[in-house]
PDB file of N, CA and C in Angstrom:
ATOM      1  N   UNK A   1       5.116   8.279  -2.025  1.00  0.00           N
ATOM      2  CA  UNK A   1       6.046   7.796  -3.032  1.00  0.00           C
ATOM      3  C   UNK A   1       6.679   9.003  -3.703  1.00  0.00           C
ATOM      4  N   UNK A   2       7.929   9.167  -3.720  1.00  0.00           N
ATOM      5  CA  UNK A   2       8.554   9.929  -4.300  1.00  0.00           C
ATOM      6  C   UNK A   2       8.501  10.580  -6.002  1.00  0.00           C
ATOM      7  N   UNK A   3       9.200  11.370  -6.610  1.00  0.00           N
ATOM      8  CA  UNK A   3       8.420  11.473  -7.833  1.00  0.00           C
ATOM      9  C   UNK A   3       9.474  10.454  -8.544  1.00  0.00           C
ATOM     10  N   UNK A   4      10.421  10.646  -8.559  1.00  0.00           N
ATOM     11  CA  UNK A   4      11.603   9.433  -8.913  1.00  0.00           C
ATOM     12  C   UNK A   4      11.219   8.146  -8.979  1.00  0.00           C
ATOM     13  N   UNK A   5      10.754   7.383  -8.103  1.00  0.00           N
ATOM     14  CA  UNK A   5      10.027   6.247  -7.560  1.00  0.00           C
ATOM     15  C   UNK A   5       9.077   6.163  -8.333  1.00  0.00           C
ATOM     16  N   UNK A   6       7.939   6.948  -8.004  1.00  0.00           N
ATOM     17  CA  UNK A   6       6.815   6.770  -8.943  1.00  0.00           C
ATOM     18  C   UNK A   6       7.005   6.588 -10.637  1.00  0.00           C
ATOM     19  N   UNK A   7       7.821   7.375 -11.030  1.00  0.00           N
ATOM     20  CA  UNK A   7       8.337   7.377 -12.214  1.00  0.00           C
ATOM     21  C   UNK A   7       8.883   6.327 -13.102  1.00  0.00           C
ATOM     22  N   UNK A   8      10.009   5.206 -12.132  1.00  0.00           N
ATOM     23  CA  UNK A   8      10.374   4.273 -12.328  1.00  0.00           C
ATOM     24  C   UNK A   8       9.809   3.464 -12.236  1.00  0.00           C
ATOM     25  N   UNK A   9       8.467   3.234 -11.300  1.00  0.00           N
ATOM     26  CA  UNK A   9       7.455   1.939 -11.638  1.00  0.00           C
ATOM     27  C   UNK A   9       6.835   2.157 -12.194  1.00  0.00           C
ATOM     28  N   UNK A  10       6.274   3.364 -13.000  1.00  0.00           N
ATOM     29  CA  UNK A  10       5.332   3.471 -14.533  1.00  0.00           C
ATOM     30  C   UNK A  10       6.300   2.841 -15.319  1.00  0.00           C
ATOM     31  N   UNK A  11       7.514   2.953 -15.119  1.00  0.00           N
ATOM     32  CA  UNK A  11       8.435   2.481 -16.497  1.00  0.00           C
ATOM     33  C   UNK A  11       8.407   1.128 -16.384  1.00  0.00           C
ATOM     34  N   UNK A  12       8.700   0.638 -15.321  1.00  0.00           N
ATOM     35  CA  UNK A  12       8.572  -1.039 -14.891  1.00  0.00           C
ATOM     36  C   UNK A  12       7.504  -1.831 -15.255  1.00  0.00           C
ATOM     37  N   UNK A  13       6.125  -0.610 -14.737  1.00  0.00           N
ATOM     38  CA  UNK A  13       4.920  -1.358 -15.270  1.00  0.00           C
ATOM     39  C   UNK A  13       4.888  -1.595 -16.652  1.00  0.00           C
ATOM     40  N   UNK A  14       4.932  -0.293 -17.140  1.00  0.00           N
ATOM     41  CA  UNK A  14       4.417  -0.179 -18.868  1.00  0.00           C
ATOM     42  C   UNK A  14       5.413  -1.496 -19.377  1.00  0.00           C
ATOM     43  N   UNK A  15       6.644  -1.497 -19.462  1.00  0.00           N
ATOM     44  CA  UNK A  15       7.528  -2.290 -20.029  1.00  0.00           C
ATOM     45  C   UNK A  15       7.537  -3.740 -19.368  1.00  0.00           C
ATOM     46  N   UNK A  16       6.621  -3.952 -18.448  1.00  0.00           N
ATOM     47  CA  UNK A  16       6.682  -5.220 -18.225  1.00  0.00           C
ATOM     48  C   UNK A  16       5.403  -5.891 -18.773  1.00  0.00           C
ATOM     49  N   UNK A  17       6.040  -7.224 -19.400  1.00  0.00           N
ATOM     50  CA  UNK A  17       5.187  -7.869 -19.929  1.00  0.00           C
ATOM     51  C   UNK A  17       4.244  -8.697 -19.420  1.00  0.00           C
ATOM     52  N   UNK A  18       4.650  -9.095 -18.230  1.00  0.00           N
ATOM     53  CA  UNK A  18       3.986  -9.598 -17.262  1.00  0.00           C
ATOM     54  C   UNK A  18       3.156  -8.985 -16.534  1.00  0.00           C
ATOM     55  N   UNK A  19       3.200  -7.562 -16.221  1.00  0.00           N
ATOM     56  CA  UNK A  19       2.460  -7.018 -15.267  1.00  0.00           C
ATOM     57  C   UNK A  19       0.609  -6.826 -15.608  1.00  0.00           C
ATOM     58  N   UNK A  20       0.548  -6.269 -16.912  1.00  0.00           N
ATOM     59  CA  UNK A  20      -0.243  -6.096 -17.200  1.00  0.00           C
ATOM     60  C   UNK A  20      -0.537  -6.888 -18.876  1.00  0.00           C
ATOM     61  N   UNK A  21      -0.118  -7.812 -19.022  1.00  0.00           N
ATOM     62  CA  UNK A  21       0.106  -8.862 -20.407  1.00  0.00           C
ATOM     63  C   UNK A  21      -1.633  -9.251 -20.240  1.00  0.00           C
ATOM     64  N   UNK A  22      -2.008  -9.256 -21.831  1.00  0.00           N
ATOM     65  CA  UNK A  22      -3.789  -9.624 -21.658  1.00  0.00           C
ATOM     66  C   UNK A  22      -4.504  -8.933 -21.123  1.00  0.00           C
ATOM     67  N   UNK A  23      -3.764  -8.105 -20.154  1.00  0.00           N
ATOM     68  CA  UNK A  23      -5.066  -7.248 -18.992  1.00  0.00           C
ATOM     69  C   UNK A  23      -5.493  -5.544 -19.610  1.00  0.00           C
ATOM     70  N   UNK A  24      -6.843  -5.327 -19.435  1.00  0.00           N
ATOM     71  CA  UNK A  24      -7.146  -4.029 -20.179  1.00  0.00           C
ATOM     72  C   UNK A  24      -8.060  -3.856 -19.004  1.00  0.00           C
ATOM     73  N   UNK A  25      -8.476  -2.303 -19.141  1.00  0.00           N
ATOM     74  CA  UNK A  25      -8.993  -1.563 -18.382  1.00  0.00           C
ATOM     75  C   UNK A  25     -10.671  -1.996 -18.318  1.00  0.00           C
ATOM     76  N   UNK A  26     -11.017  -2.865 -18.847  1.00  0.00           N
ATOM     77  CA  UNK A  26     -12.272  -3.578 -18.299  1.00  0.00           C
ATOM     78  C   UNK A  26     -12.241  -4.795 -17.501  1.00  0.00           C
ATOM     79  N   UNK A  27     -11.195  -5.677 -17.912  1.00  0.00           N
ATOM     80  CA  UNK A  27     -10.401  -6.439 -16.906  1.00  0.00           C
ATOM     81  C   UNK A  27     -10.569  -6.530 -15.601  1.00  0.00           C
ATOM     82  N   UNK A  28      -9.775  -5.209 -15.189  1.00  0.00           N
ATOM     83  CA  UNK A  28     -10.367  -4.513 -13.662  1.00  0.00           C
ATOM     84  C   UNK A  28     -11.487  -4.462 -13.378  1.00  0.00           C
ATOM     85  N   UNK A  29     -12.357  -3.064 -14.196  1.00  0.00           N
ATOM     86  CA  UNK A  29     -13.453  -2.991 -14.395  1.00  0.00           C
ATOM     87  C   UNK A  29     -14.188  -3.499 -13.841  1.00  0.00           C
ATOM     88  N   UNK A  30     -14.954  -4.935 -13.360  1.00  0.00           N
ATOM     89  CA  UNK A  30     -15.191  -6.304 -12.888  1.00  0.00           C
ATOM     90  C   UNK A  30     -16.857  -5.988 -13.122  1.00  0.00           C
ATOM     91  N   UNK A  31     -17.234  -4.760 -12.456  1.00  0.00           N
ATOM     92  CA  UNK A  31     -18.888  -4.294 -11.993  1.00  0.00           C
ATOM     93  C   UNK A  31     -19.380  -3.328 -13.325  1.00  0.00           C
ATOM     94  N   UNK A  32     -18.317  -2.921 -13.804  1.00  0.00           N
ATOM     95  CA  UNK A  32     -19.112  -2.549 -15.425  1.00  0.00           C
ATOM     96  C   UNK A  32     -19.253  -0.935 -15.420  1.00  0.00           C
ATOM     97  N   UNK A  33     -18.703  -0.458 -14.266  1.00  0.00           N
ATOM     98  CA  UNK A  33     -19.304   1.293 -14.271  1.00  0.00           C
ATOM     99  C   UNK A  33     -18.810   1.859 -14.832  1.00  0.00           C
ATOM    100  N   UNK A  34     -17.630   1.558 -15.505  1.00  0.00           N
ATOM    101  CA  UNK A  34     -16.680   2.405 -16.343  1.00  0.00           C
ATOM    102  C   UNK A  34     -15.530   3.047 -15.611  1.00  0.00           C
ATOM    103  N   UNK A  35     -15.271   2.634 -14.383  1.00  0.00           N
ATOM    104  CA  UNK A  35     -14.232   3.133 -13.495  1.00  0.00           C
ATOM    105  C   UNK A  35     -13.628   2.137 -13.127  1.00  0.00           C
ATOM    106  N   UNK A  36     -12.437   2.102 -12.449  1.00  0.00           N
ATOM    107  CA  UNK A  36     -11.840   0.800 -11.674  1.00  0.00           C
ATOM    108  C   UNK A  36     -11.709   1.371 -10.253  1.00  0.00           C
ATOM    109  N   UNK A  37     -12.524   1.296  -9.392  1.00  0.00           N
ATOM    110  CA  UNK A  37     -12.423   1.471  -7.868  1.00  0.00           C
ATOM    111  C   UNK A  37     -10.999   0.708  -7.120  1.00  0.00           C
ATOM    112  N   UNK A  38     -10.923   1.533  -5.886  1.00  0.00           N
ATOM    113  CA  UNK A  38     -10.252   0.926  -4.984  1.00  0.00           C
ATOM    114  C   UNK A  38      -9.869  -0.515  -4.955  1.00  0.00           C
ATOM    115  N   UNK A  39     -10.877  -1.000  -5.005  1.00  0.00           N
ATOM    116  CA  UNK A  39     -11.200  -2.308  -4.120  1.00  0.00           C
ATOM    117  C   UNK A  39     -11.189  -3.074  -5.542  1.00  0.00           C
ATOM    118  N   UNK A  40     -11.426  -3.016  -6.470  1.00  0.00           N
ATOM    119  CA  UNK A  40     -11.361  -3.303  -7.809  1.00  0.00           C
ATOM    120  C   UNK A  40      -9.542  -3.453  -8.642  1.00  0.00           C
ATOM    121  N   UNK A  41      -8.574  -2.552  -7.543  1.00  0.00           N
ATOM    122  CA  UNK A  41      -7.882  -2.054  -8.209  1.00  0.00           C
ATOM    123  C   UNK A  41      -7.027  -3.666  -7.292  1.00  0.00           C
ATOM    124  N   UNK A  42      -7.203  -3.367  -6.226  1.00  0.00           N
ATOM    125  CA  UNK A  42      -6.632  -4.696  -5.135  1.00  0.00           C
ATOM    126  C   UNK A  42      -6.561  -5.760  -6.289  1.00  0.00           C
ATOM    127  N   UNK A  43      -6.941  -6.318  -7.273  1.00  0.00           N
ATOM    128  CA  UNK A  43      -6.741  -7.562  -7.844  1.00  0.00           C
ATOM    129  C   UNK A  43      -5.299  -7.655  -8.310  1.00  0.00           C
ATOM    130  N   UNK A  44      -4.389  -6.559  -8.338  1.00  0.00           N
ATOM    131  CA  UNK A  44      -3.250  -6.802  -9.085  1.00  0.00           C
ATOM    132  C   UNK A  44      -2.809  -5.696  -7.849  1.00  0.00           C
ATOM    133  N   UNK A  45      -1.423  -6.013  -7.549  1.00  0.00           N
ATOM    134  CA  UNK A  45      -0.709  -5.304  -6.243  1.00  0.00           C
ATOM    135  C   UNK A  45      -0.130  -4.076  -7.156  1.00  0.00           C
ATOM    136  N   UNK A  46       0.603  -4.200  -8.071  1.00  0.00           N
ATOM    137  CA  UNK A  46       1.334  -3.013  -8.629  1.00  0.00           C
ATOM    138  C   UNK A  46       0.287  -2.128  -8.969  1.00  0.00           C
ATOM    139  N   UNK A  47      -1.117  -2.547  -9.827  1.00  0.00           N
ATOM    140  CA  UNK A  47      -1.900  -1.421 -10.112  1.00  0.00           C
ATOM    141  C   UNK A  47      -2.450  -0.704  -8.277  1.00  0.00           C
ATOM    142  N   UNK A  48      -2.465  -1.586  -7.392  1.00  0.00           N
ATOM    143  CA  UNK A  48      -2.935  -1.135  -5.936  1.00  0.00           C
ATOM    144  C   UNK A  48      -2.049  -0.046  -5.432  1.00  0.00           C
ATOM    145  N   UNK A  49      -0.883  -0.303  -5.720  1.00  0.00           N
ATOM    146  CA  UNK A  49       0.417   0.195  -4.815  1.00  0.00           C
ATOM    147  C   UNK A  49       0.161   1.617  -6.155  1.00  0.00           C
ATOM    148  N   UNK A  50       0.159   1.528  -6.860  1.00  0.00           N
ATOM    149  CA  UNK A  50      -0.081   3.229  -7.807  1.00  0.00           C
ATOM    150  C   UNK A  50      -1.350   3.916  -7.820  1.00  0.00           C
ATOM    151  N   UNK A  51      -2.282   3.539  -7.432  1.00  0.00           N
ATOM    152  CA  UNK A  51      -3.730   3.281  -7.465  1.00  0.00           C
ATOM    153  C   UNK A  51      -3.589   5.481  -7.031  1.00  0.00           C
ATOM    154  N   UNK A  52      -3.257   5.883  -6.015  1.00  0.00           N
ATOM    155  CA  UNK A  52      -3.187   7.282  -5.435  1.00  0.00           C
ATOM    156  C   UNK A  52      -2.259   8.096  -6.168  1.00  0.00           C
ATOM    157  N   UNK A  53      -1.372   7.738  -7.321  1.00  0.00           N
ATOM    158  CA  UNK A  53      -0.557   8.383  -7.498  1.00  0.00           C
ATOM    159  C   UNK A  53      -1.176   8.329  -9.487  1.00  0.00           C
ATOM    160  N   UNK A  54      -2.154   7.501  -9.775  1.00  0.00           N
ATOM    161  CA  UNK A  54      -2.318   7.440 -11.197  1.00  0.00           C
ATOM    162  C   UNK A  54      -4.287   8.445 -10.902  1.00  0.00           C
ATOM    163  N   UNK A  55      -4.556   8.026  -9.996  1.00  0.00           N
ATOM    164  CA  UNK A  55      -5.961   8.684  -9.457  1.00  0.00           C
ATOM    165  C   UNK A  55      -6.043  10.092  -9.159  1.00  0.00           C
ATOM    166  N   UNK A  56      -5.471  10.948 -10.944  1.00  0.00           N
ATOM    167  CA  UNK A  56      -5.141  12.091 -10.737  1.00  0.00           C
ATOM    168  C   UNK A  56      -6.130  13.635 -10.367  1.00  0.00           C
ATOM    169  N   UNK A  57      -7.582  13.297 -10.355  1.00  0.00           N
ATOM    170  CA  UNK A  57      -8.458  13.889  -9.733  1.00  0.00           C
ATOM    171  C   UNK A  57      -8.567  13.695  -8.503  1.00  0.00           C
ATOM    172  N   UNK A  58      -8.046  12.190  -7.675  1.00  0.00           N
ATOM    173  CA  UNK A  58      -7.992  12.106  -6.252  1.00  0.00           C
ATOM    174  C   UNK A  58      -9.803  11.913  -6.121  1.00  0.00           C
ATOM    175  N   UNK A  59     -10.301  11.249  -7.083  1.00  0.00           N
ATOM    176  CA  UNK A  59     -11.728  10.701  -6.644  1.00  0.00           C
ATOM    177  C   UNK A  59     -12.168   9.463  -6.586  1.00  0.00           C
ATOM    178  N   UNK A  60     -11.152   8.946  -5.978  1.00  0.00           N
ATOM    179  CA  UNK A  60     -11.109   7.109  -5.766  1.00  0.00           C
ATOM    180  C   UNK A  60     -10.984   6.278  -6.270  1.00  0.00           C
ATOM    181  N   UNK A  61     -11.411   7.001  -7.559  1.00  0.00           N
ATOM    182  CA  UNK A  61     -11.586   5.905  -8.861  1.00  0.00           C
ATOM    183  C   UNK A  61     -10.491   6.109 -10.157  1.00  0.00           C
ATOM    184  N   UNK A  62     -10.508   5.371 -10.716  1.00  0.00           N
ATOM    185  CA  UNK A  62      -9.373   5.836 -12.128  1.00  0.00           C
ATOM    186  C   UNK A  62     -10.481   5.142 -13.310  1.00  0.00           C
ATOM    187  N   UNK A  63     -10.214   6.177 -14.183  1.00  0.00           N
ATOM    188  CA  UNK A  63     -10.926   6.659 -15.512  1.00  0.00           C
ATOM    189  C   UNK A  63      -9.996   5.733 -16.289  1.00  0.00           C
ATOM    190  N   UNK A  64     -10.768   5.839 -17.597  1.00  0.00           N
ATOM    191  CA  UNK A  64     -10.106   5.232 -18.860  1.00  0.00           C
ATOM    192  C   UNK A  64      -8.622   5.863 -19.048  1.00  0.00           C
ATOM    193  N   UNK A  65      -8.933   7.005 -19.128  1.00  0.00           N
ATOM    194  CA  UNK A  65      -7.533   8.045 -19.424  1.00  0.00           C
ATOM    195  C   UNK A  65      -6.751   7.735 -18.086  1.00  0.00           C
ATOM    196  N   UNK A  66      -6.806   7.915 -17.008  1.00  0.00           N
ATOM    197  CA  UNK A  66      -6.207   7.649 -15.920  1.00  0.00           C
ATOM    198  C   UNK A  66      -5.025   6.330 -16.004  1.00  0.00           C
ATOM    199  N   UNK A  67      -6.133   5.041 -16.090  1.00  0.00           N
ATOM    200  CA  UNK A  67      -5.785   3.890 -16.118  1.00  0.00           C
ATOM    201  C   UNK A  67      -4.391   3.403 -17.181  1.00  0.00           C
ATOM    202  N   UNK A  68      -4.850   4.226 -18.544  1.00  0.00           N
ATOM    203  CA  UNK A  68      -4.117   4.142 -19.492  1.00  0.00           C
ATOM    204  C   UNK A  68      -2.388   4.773 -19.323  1.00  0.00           C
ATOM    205  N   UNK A  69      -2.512   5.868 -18.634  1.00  0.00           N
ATOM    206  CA  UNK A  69      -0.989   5.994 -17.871  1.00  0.00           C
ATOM    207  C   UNK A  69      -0.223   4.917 -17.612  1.00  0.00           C
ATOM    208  N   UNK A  70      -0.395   3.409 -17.450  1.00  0.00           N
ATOM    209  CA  UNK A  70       0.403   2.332 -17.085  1.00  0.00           C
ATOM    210  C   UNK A  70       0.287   1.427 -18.246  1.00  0.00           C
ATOM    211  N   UNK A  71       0.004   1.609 -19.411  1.00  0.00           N
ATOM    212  CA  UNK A  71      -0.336   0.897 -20.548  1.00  0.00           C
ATOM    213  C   UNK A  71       0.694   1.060 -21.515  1.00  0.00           C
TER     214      UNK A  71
END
């Protein structure tokens, strides 16, 4: 994903009310570890489709701080 691209669907996400409306980073969460995994992240396509580009350590998982980038 381009940086342009990427850029414009943080803006899409954050500002959409729908995307993430009600939903918080425990939400995901589902198993309680304090991370939102991969496979965790699959419940919502837009957080899936950013999932590599917000997973800024590149360790599979996205952190509180991580997650919060689309908030």
């Amino acid at each position: 994903m381009t940086k342009g691209h990427h850029a414009l669907t943080l803006i899409a996400l954050a500002s959409s009310s729908a995307a993430f409306a009600a939903v918080d980073f425990d939400s995901f969460d589902t198993d309680g570890d304090g991370v939102i995994s991969q496979s965790e992240a699959q419940a919502n396509s837009q957080l899936a489709q950013l999932f590599d580009d917000l997973d800024v350590d590149s360790n599979g998982e996205l952190s509180k701080e991580e997650f919060a980038k689309v908030q």
